[in-house]
Protein backbone atom coordinates (compact mmCIF):
# COMPACT_ATOMS: atom_id res chain seq x y z
CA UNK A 1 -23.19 10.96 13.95
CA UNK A 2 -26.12 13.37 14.83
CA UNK A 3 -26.72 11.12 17.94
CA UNK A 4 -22.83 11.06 18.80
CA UNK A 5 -23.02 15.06 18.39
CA UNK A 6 -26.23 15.49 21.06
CA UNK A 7 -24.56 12.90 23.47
CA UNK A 8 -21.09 15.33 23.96
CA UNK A 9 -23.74 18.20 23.78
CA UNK A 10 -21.82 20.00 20.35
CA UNK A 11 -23.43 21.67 17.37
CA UNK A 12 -24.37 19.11 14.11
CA UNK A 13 -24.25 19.70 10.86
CA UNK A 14 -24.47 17.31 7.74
CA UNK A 15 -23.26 17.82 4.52
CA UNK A 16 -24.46 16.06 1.08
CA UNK A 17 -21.65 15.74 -1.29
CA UNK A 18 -22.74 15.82 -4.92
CA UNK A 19 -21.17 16.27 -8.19
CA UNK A 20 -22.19 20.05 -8.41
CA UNK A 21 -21.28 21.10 -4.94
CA UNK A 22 -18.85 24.33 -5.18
CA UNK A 23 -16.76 24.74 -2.65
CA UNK A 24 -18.42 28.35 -1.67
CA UNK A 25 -21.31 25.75 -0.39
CA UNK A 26 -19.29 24.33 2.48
CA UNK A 27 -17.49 27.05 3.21
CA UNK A 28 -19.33 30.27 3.02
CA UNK A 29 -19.29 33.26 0.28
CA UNK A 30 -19.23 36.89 0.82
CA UNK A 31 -22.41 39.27 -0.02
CA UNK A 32 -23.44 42.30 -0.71
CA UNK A 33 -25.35 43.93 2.56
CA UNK A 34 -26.75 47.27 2.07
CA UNK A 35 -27.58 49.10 5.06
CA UNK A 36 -31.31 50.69 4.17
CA UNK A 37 -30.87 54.00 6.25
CA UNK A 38 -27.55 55.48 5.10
CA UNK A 39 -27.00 53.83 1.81
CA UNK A 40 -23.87 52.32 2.62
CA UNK A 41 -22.46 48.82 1.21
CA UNK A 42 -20.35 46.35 2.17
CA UNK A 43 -19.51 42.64 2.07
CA UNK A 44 -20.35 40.50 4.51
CA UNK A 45 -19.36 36.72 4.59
CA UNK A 46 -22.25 34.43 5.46
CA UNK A 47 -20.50 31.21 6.77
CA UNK A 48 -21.29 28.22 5.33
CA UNK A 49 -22.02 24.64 6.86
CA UNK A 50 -18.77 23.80 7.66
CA UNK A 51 -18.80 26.44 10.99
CA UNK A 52 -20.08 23.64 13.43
CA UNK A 53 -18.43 21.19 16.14
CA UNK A 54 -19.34 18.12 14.30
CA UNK A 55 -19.81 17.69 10.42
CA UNK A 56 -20.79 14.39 8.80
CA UNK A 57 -19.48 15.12 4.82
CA UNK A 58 -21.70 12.46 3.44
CA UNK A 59 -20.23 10.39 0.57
CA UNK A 60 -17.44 12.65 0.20
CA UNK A 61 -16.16 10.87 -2.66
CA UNK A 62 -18.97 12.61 -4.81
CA UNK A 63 -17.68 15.58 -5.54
CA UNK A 64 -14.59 16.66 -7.56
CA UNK A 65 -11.15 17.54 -5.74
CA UNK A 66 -12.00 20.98 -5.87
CA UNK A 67 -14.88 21.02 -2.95
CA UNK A 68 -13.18 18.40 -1.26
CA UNK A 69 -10.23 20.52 -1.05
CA UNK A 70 -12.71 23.14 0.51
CA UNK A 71 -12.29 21.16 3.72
CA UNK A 72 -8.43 21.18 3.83
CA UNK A 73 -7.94 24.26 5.63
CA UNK A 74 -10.50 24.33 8.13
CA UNK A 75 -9.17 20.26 9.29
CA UNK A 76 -5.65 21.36 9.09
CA UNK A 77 -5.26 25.07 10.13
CA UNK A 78 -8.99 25.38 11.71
CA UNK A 79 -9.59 28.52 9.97
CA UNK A 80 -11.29 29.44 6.69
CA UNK A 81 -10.10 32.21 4.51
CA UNK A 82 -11.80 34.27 2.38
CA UNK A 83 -12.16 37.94 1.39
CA UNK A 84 -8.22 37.84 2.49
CA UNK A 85 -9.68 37.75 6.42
CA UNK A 86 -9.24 34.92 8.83
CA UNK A 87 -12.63 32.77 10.65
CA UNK A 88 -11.68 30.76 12.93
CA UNK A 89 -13.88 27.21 13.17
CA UNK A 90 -15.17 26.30 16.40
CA UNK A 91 -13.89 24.07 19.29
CA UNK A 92 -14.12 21.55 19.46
CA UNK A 93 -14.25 20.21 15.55
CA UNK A 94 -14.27 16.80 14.24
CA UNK A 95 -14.92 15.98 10.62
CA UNK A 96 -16.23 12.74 10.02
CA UNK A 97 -16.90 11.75 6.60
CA UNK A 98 -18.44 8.44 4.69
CA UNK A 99 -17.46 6.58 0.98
CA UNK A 100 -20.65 4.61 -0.69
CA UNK A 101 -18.12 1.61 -1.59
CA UNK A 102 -21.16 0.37 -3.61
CA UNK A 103 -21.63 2.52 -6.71
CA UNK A 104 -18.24 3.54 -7.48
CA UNK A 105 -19.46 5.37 -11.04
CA UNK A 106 -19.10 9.00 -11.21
CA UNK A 107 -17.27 8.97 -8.22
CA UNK A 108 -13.81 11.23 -7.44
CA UNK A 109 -11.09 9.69 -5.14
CA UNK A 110 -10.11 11.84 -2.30
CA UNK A 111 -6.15 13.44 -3.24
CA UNK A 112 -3.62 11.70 -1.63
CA UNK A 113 -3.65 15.57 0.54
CA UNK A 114 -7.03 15.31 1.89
CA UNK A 115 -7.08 11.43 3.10
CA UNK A 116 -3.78 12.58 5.17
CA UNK A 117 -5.97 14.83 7.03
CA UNK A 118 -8.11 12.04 8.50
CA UNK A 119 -6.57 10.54 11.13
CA UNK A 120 -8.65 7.02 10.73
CA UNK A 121 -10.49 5.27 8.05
CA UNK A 122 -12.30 2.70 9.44
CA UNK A 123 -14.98 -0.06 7.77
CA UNK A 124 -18.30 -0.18 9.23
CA UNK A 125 -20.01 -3.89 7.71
CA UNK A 126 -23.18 -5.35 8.43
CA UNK A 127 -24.29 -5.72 11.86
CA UNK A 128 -24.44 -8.92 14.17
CA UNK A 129 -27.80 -10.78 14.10
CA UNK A 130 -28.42 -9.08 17.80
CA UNK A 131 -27.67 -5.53 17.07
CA UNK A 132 -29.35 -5.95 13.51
CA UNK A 133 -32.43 -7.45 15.97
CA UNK A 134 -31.79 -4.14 18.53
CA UNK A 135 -31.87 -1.78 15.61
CA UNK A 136 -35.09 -3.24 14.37
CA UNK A 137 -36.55 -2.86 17.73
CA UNK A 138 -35.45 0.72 18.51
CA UNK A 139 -36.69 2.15 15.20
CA UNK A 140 -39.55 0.84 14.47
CA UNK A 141 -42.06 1.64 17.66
CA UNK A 142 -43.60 4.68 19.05
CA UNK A 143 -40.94 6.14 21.21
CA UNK A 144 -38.29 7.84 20.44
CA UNK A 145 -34.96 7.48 22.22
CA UNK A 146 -34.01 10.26 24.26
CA UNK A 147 -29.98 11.28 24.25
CA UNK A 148 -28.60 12.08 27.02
CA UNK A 149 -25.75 14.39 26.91
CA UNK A 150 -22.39 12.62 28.97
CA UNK A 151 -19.84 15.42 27.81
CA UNK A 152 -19.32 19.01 27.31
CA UNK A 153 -17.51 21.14 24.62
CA UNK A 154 -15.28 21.83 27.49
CA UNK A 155 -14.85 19.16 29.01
CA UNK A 156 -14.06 17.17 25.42
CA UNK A 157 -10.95 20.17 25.10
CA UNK A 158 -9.70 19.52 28.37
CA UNK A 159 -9.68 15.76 27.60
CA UNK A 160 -7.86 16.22 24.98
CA UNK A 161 -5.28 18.17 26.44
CA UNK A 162 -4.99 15.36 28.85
CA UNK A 163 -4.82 13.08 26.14
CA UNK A 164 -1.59 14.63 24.81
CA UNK A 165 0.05 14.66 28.39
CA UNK A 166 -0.14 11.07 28.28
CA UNK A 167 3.77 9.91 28.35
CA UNK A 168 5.10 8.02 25.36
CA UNK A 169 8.53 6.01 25.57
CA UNK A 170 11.49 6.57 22.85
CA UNK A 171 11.27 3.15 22.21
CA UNK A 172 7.31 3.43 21.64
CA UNK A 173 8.06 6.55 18.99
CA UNK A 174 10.80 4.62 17.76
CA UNK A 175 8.73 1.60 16.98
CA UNK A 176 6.19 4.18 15.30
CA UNK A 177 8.68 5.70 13.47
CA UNK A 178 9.90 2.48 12.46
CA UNK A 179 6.89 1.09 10.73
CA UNK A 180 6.04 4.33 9.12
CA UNK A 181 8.74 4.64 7.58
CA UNK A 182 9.08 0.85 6.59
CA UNK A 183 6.70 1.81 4.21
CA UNK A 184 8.36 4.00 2.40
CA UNK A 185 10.10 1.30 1.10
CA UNK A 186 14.16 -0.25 0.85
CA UNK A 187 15.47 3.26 0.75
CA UNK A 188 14.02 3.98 4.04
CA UNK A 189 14.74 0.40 5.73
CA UNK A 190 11.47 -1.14 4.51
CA UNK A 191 11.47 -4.38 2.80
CA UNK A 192 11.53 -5.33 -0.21
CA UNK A 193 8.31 -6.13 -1.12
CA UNK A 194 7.30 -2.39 -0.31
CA UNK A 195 9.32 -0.95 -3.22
CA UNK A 196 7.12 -3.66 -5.21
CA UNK A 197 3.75 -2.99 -3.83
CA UNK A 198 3.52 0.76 -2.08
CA UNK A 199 3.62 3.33 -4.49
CA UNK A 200 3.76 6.24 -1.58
CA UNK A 201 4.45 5.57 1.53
CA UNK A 202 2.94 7.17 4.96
CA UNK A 203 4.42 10.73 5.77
CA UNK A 204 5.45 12.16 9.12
CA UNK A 205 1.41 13.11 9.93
CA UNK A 206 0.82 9.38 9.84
CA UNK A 207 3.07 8.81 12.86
CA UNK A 208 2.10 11.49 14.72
CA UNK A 209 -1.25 10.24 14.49
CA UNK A 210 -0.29 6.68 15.35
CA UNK A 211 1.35 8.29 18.84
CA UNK A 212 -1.78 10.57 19.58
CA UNK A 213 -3.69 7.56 18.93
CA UNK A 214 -1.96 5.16 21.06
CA UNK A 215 -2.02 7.56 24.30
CA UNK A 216 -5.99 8.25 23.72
CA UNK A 217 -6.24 4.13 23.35
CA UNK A 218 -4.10 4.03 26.93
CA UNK A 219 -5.99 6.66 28.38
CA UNK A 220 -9.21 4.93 27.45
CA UNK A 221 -7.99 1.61 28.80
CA UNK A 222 -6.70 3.45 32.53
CA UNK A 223 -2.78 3.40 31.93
CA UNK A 224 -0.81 6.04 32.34
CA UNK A 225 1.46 5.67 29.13
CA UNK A 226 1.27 4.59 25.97
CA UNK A 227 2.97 0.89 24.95
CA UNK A 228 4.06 -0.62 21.78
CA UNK A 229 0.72 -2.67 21.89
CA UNK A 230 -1.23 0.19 21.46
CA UNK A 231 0.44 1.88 18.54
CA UNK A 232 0.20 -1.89 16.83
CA UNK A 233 -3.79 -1.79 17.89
CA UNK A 234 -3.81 1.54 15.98
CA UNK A 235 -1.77 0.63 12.80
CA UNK A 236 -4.40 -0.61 10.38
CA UNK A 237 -6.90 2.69 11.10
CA UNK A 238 -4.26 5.29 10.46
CA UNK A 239 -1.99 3.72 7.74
CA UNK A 240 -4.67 1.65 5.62
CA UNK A 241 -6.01 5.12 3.67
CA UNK A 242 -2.30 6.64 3.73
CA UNK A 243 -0.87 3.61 1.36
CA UNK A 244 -1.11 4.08 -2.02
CA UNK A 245 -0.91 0.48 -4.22
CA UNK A 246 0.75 -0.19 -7.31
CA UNK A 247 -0.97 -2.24 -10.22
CA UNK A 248 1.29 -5.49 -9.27
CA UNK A 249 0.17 -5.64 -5.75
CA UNK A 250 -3.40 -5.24 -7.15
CA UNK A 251 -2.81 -8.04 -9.69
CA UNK A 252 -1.38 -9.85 -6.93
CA UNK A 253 -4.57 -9.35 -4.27
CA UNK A 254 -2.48 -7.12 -1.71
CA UNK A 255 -4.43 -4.46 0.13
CA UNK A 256 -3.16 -2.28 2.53
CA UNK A 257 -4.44 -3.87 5.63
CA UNK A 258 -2.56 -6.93 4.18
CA UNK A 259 0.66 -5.40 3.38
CA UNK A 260 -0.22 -3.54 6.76
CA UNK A 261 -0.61 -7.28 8.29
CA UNK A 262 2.37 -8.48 6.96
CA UNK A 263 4.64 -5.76 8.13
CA UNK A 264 3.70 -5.91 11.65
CA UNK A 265 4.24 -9.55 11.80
CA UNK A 266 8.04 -8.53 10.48
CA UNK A 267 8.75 -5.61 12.86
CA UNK A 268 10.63 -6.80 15.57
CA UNK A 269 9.05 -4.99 18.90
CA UNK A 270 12.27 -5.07 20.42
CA UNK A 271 15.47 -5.10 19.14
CA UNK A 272 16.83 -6.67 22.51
CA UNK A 273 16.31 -6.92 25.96
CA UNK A 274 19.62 -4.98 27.05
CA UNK A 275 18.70 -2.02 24.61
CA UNK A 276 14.90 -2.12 25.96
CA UNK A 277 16.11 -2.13 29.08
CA UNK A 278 18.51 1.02 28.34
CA UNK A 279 15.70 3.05 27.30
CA UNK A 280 13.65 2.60 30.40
């Protein structure tokens, strides 16, 4: 992530989650500042780590809900509150945040809240035999690879506005919309099963991180809209860390990416050629 952060030329900072980080630590606390030639006092607030462009919150799941919740407001509104004044966090911002799925004592589950503010949970495993061989290579001689900077904060905004220009069918949002709210379960069109294995469901967020997703995977891949394909490509990042399991699909070795699996083999992609053809 450090290497990611000098490469698009943005401010680093890394965060150690432990079991007796307040949330004061991440965010900043206000303190007395006495100004030695008149006497005077006042609070100022000292930001805290979280006041950067990129922020790796290292085994988040370390830490009670309470600091984790520190980070809700600056992903969501961008801002951090305190001493009933406004601080804005920088642009761009990207929190990117690791689970030890090793040693799972004396750990704290993100809420349900804070893992809808991600918009991807994605499983790094072992590396291939070759990159395993690279890494090896790279990191254990003399020199020291030098990173080159490719981006700019600037030009990453302005990407990102282009990103969100990228045009999205109603049958594309429709299909979206569809498998979001398939799992919800029967009372929302979903099948059966869901009601059996989902306790909660994805929320609207979820889909409108599917869409933004799809366009930046389009953009990426030099079309000039976003396709069903693409929001299908996406599914398993954005919904598998949205779905929350019961007991019986546990017992009965579901996971989300399966139940994930299984419901994009159901959905049709079109519900017929005249009505696709209607929408274009």
């Amino acid at each position: 992530v450090s290497t990611l952060a000098q490469s698009l030329s943005l401010e680093f900072a890394r965060i150690q989650f432990t079991p007796d980080l307040m949330p004061s630590d991440i965010t900043g606390t206000e303190v007395l500042h006495e100004d030695r030639a008149t006497g005077a006092r006042e609070l100022r607030f000292v930001r805290g780590p979280v006041f950067t462009n990129v922020i790796l919150a290292d085994e988040i799941n370390r830490t009670p809900p309470k600091t984790q919740a520190a980070l809700l407001e600056a992903m969501q509104e961008r801002q951090v509150s305190a001493g009933g004044k406004r601080h804005p966090m920088p642009d761009p911002f990207f929190v990117l945040a690791t689970q030890n799925p090793i040693e799972q004592e004396g750990t704290y589950p993100l809420p349900e809240a804070q893992l809808d503010r991600f918009l991807f949970k994605v499983f790094v495993s072992y590396p291939s035999p070759d990159e395993e061989r690279q890494i090896y290579r790279l990191t254990t001689g003399i020199e020291t690879p030098q990173v080159k900077p490719v981006l700019s904060g600037a030009e990453i905004l302005h990407v990102q506005s282009l990103v969100r220009r990228v045009p999205v069918s109603d049958h594309c949002l429709d299909y979206a919309m569809s498998l979001v709210r398939s799992t919800r379960g029967p009372a929302s069109g979903g099948p059966e099963y869901i009601g059996k294995w989902i306790a909660f469901g994805a929320g609207p967020r979820a889909g409108q991180a599917m869409v933004v997703a799809a366009k930046a995977r389009a953009a990426l891949d030099g079309r000039t809209s976003a396709a069903v394909e693409d929001i299908r490509a996406v599914a398993h990042a954005v919904l598998r860390h949205r779905l929350i399991t019961t007991y019986s699909a546990q017992a009965e070795g579901q996971t989300p990416d399966s139940i994930i699996t299984k419901l994009l083999n159901e959905l049709p992609v079109r519900p017929s050629a005249a009505a696709a053809e209607a929408q274009v």
